[in-house]
C-alpha atoms as a PDB file:
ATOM      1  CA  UNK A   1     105.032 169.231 -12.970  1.00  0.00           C
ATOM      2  CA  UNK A   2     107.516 171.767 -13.998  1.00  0.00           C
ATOM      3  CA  UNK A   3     110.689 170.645 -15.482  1.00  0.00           C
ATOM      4  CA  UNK A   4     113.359 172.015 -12.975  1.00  0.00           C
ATOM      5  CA  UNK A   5     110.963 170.413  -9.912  1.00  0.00           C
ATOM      6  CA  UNK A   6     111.156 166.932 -11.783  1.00  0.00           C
ATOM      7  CA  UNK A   7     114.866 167.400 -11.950  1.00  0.00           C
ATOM      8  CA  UNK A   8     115.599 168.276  -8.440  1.00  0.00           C
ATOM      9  CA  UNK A   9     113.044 165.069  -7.227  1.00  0.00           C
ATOM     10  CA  UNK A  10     115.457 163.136  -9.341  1.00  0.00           C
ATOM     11  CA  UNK A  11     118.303 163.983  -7.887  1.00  0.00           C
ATOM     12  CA  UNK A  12     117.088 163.722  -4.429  1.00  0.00           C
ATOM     13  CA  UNK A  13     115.801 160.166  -5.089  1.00  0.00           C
ATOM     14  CA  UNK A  14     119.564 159.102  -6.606  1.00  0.00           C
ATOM     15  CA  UNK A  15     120.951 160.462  -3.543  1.00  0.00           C
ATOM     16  CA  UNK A  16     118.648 159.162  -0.489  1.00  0.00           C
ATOM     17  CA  UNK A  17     117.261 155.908  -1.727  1.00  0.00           C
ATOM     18  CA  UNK A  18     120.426 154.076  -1.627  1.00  0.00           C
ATOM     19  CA  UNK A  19     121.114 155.483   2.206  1.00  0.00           C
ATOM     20  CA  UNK A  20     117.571 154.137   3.213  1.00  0.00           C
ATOM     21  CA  UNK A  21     118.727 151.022   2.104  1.00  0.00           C
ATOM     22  CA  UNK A  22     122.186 150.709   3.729  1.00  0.00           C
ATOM     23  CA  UNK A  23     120.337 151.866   6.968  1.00  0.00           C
ATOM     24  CA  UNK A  24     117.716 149.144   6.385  1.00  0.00           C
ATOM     25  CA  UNK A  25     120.658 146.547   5.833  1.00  0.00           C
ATOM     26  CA  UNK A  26     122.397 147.929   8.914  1.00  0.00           C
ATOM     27  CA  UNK A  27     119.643 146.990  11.044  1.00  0.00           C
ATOM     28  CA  UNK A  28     118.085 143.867   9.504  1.00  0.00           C
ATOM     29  CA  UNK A  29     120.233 140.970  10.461  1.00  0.00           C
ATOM     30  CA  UNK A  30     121.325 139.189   7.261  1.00  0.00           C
ATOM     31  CA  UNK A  31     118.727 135.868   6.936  1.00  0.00           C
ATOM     32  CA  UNK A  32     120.343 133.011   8.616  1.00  0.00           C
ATOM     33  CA  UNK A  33     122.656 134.888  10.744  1.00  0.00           C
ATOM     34  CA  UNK A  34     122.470 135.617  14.096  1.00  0.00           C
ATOM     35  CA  UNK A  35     118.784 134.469  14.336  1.00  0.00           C
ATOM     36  CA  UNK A  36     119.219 132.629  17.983  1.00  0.00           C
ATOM     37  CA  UNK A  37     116.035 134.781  19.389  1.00  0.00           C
ATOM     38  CA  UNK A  38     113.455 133.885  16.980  1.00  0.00           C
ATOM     39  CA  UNK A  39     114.795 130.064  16.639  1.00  0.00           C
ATOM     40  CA  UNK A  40     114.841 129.490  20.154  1.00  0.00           C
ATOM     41  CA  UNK A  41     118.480 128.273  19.547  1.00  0.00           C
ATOM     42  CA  UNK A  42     119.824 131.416  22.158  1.00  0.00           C
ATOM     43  CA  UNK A  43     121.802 130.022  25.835  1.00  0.00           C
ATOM     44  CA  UNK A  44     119.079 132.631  27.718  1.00  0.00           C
ATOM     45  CA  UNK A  45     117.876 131.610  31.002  1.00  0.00           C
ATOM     46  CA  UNK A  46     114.198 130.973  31.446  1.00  0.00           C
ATOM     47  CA  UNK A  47     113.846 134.012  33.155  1.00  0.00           C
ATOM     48  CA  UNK A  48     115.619 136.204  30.609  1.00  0.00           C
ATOM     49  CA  UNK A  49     114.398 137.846  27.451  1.00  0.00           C
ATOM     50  CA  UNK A  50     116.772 137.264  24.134  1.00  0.00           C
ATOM     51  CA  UNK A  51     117.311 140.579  22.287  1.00  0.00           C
ATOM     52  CA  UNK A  52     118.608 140.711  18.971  1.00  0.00           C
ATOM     53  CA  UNK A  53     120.990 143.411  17.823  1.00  0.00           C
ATOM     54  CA  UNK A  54     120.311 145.992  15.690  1.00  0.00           C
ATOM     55  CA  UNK A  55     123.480 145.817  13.926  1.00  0.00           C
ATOM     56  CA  UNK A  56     122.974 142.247  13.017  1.00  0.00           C
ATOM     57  CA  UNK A  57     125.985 141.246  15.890  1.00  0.00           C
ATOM     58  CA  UNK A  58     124.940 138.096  17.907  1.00  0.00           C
ATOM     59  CA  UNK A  59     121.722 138.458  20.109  1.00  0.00           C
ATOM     60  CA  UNK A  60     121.935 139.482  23.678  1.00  0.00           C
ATOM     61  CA  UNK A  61     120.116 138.082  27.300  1.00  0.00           C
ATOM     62  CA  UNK A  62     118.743 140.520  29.502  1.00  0.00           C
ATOM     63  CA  UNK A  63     117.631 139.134  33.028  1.00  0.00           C
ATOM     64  CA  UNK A  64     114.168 139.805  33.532  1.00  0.00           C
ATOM     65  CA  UNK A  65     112.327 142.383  36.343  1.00  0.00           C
ATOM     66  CA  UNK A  66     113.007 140.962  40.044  1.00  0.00           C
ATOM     67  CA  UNK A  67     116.435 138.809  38.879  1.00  0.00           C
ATOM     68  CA  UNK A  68     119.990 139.410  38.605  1.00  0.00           C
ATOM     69  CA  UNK A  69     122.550 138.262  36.919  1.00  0.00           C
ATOM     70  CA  UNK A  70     124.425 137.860  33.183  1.00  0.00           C
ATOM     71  CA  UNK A  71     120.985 136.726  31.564  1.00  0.00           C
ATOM     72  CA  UNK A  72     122.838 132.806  30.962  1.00  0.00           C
ATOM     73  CA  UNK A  73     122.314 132.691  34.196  1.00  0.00           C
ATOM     74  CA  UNK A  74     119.367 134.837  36.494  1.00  0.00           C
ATOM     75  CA  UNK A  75     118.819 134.761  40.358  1.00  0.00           C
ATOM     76  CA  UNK A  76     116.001 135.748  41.873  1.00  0.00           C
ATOM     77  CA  UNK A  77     116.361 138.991  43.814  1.00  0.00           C
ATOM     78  CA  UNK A  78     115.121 138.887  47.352  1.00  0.00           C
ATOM     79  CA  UNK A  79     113.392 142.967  47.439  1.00  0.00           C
ATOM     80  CA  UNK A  80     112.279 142.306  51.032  1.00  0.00           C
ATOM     81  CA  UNK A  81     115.642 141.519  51.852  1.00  0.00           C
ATOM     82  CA  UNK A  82     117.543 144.059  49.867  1.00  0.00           C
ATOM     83  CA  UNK A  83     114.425 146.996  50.965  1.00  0.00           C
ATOM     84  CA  UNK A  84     113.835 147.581  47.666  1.00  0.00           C
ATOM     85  CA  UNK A  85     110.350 146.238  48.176  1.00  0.00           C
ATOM     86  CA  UNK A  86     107.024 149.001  47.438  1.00  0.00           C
ATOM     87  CA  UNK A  87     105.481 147.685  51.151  1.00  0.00           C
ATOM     88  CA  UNK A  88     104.558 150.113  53.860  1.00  0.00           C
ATOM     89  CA  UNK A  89     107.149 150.964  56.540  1.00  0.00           C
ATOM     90  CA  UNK A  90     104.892 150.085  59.345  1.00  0.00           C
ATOM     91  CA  UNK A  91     102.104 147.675  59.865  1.00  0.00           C
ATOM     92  CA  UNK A  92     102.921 145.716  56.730  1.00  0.00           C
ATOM     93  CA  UNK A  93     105.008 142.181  55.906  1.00  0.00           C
ATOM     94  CA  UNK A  94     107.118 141.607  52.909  1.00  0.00           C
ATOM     95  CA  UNK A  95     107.180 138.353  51.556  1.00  0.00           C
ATOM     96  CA  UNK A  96     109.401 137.677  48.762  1.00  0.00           C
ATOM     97  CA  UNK A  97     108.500 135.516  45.690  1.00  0.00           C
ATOM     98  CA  UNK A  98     109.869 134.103  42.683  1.00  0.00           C
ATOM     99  CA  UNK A  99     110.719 137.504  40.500  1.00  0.00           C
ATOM    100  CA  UNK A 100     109.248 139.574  43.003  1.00  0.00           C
ATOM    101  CA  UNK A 101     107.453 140.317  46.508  1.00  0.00           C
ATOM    102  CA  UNK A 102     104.257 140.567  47.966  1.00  0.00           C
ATOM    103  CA  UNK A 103     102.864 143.235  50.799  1.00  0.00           C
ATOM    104  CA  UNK A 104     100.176 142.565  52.835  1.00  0.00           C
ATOM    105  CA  UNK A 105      99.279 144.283  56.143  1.00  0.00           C
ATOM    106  CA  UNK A 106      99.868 142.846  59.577  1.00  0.00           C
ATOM    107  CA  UNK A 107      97.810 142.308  62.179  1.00  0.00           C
ATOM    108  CA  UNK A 108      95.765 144.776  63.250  1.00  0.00           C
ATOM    109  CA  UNK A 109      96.407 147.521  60.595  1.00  0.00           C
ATOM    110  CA  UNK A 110      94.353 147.939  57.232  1.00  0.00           C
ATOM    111  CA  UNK A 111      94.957 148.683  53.415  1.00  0.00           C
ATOM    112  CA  UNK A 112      96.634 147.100  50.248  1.00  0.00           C
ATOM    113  CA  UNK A 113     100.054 146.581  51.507  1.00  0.00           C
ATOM    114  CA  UNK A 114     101.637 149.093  50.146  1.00  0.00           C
ATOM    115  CA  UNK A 115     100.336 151.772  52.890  1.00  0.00           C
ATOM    116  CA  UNK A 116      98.828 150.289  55.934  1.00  0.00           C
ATOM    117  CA  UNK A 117      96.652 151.983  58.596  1.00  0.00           C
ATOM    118  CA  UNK A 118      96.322 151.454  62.138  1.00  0.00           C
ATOM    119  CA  UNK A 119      93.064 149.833  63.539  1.00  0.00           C
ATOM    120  CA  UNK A 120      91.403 151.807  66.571  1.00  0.00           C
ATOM    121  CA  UNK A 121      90.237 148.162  68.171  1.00  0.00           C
ATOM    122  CA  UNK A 122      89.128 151.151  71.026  1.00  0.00           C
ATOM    123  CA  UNK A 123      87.218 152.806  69.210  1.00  0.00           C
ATOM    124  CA  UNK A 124      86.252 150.381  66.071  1.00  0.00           C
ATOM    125  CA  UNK A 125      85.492 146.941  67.781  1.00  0.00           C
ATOM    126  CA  UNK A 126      87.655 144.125  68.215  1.00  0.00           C
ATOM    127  CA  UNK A 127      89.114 144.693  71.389  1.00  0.00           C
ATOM    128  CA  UNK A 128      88.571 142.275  74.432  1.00  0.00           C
ATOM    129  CA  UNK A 129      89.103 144.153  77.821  1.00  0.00           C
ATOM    130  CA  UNK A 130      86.567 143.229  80.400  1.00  0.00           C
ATOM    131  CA  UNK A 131      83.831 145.556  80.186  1.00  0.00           C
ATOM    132  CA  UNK A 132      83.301 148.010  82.839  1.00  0.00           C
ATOM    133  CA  UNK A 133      86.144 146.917  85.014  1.00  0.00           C
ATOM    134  CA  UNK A 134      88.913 147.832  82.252  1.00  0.00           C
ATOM    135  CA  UNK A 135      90.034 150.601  80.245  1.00  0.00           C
ATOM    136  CA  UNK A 136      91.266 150.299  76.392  1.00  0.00           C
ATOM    137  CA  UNK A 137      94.579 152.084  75.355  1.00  0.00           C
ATOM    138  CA  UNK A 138      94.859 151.657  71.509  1.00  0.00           C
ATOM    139  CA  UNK A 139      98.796 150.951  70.660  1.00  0.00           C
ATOM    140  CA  UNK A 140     100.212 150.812  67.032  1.00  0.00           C
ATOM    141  CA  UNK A 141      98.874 147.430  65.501  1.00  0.00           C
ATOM    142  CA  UNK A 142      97.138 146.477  68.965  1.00  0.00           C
ATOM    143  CA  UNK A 143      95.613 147.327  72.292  1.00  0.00           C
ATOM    144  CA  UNK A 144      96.700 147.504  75.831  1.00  0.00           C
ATOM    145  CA  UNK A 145      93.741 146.507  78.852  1.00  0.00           C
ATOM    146  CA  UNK A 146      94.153 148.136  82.013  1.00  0.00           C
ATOM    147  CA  UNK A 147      92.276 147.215  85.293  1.00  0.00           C
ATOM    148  CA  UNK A 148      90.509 150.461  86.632  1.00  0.00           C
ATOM    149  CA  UNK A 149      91.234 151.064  90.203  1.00  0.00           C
ATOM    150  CA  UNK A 150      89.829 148.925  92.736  1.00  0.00           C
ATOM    151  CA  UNK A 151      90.330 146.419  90.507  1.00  0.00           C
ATOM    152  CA  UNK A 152      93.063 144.040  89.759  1.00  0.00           C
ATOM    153  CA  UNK A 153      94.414 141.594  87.025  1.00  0.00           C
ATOM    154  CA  UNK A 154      95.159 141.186  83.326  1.00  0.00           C
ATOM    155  CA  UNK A 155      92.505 143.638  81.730  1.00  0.00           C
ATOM    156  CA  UNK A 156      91.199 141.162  80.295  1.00  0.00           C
ATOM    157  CA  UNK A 157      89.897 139.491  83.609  1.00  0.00           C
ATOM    158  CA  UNK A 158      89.883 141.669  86.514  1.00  0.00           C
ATOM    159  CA  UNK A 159      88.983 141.020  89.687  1.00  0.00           C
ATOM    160  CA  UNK A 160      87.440 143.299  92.881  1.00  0.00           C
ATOM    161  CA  UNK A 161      90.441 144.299  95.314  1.00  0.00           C
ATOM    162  CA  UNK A 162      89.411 142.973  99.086  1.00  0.00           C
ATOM    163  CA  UNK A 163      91.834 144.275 101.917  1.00  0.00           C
ATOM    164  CA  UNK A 164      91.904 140.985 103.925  1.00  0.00           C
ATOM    165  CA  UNK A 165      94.196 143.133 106.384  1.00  0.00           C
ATOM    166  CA  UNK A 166      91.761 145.627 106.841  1.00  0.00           C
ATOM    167  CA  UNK A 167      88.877 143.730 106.729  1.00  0.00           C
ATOM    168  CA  UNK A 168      90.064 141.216 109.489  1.00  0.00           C
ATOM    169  CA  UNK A 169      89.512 138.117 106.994  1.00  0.00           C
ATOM    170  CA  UNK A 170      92.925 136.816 107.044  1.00  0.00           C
ATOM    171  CA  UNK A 171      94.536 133.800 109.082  1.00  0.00           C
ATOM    172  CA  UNK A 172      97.851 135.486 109.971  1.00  0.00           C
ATOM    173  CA  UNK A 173      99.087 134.583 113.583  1.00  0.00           C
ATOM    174  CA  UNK A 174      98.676 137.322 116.239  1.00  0.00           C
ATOM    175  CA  UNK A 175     102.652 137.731 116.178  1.00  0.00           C
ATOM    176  CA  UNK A 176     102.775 137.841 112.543  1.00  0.00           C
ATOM    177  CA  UNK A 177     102.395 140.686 110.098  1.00  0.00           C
ATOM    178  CA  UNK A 178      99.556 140.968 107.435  1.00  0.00           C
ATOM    179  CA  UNK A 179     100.529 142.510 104.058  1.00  0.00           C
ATOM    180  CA  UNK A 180      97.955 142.778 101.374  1.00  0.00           C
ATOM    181  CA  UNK A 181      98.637 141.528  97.387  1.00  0.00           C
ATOM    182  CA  UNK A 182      96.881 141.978  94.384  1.00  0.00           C
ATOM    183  CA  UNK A 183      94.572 138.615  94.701  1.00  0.00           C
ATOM    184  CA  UNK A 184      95.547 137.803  98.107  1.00  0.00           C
ATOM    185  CA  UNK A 185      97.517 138.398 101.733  1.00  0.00           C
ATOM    186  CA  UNK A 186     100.754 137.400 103.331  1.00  0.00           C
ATOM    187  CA  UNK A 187     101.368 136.763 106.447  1.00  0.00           C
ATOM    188  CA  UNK A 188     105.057 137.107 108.471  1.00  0.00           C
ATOM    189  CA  UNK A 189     105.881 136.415 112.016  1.00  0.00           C
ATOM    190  CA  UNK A 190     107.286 139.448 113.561  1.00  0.00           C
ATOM    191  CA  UNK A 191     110.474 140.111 114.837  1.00  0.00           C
ATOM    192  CA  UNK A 192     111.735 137.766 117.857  1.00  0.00           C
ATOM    193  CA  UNK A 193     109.299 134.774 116.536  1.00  0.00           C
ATOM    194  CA  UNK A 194     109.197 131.956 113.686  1.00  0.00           C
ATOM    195  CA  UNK A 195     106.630 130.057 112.001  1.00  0.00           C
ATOM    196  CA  UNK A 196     104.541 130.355 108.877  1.00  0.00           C
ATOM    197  CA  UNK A 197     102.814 133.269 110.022  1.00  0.00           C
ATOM    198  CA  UNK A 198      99.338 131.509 110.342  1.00  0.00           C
ATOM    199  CA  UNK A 199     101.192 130.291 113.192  1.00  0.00           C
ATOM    200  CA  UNK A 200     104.186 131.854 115.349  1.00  0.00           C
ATOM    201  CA  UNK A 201     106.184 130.979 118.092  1.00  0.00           C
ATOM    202  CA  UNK A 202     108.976 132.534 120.530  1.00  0.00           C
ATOM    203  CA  UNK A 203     112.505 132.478 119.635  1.00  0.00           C
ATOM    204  CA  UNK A 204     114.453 132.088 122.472  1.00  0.00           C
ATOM    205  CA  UNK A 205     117.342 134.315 122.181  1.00  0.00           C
ATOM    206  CA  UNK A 206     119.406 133.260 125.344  1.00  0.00           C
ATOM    207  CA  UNK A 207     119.060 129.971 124.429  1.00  0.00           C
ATOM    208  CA  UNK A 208     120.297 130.616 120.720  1.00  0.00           C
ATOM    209  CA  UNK A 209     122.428 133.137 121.616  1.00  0.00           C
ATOM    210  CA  UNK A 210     120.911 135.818 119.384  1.00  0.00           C
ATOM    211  CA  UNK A 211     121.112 138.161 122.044  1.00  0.00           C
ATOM    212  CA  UNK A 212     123.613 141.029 123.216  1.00  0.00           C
ATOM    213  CA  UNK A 213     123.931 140.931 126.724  1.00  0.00           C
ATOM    214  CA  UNK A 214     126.707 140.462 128.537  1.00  0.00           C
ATOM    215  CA  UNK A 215     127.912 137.254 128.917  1.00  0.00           C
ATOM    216  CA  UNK A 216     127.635 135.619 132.608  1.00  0.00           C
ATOM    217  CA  UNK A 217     131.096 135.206 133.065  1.00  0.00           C
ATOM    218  CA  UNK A 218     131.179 138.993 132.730  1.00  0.00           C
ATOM    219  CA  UNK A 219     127.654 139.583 134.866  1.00  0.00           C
ATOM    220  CA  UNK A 220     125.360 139.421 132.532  1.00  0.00           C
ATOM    221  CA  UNK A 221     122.174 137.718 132.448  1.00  0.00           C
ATOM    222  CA  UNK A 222     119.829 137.161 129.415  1.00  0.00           C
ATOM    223  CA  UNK A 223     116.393 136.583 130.080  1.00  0.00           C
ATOM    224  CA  UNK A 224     113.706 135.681 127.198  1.00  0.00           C
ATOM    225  CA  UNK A 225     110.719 137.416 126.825  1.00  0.00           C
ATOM    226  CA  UNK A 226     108.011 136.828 124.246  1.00  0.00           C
ATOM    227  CA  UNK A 227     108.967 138.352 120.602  1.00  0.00           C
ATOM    228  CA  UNK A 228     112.759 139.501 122.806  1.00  0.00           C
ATOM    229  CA  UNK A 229     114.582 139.516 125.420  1.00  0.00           C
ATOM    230  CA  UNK A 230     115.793 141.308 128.357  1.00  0.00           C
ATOM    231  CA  UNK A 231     119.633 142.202 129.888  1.00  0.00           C
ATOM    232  CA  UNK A 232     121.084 142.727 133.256  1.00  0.00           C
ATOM    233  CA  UNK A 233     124.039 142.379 135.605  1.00  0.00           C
ATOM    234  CA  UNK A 234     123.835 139.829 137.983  1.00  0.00           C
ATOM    235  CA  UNK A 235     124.413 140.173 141.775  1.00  0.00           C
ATOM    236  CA  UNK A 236     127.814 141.932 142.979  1.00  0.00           C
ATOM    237  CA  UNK A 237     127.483 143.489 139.225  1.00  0.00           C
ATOM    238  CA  UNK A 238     126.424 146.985 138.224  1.00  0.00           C
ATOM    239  CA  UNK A 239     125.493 148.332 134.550  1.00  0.00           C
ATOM    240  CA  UNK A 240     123.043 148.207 131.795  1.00  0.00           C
ATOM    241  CA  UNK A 241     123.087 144.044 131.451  1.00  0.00           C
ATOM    242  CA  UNK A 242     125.037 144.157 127.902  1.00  0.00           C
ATOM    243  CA  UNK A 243     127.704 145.998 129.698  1.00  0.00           C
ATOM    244  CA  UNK A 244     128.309 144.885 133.514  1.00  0.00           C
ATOM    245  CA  UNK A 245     130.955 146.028 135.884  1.00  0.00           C
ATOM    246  CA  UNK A 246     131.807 144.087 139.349  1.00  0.00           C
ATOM    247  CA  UNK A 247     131.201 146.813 142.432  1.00  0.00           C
ATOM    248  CA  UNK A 248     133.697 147.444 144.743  1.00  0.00           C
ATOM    249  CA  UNK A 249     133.839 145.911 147.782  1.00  0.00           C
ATOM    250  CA  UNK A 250     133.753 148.475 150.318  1.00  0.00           C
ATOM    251  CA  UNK A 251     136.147 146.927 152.762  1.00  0.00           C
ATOM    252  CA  UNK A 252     135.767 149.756 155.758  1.00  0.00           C
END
């Protein structure tokens, strides 16, 4: 090696090795001192890691992933609560844990969690509609089962519709009304009768005194007829029966 090379290595080695080692003593904690981390002697909580300084100063606590806190003391962080969770926005469930969360799909969706798909239960099997009487309608995370027509009930069951009305099967009352339902009839006594409507009978509207005529002090007379009734002006009276006017006497 050439003398002026030797010289200058010299020099450099005078001037940087005793800056290596007050960097070296900078970050090396003096022995004994400030040591809590590696002695286990450190006020961490269980769920926080103990750092030691570089500078040598006393050792920190940091408060794990999924806690909170001053790292003495570390609370669990509820992500599902807070949204801060990594589950799908639809078709999955959060469910927190201790330090963190788990995602699993709902019903009726597919995947990891973390992205969910819907399930075509039309299309891919597990729907339950009655077959041939009911139509499936897939619906995020589910189905819907509709009765085709002429058909009636929960899509799941349906039954044949049978116009009892039309088909002159019912028990109504001659006086009463039939009015067809979904599994069934009703029946209603018409107007000016009472009853069930399997069985009707005459209201008497004179009697009751339901009707509009006149009254008989004025010349009116109410008389019943089946379902109604009828109005008129009794003798020495003229008018429409619900409105009756004496007649003159002619006196000549």
């Amino acid at each position: 090696m050439k003398p002026g090379r030797r010289a200058r290595l010299s020099a450099w080695s005078l001037t940087a090795l005793p800056l290596c080692a007050l960097l070296i003593q900078l970050v090396r904690p003096v022995a004994g001192q400030f040591d809590e981390c590696p002695a286990g002697t450190h006020n961490c909580h269980v769920n926080a890691m103990c750092l030691l300084r570089p500078s040598g100063g006393p050792s920190r606590c940091i408060c794990l992933g999924g806690y909170t806190g001053s790292g003495i003391v570390c609370v669990d962080i509820d992500e599902c609560t807070a949204g801060t969770h990594f589950c799908a926005g639809q078709g999955s469930v959060c469910t927190n844990r201790d330090g963190g969360h788990n995602c699993v799909c709902a019903a009726g969706y597919t995947g990891d969690g973390t992205r969910c798909n819907d399930i075509n239960e039309c299309t891919e099997g597990g729907e339950d509609c009655a077959p041939g009487t009911a139509v499936c309608s897939n619906t995020p995370g589910s189905f819907i089962c509709t009765c085709v027509d002429g058909y009636t009930g929960s899509g799941k069951v349906c039954t044949l519709l049978v116009d009892e009305c039309v088909l002159g099967s019912h028990d109504c009352h001659t006086q009463a009304v039939c009015a067809d339902t979904a599994l069934s009839f009703t029946c209603t006594c018409a107007s000016g009768y009472t009853g069930s409507g399997q069985r009707c009978t005459d209201l008497d509207e004179c009697t009751l005194g339901s009707d509009d005529c006149a009254v008989s002090t004025s010349g009116g007379v109410c008389s019943n007829t089946p379902g109604s009734f009828a109005c008129s002006c009794a003798d020495g009276y003229t008018g429409s029966g619900k409105i009756c006017t004496i007649i003159p006497v002619d006196e000549c």
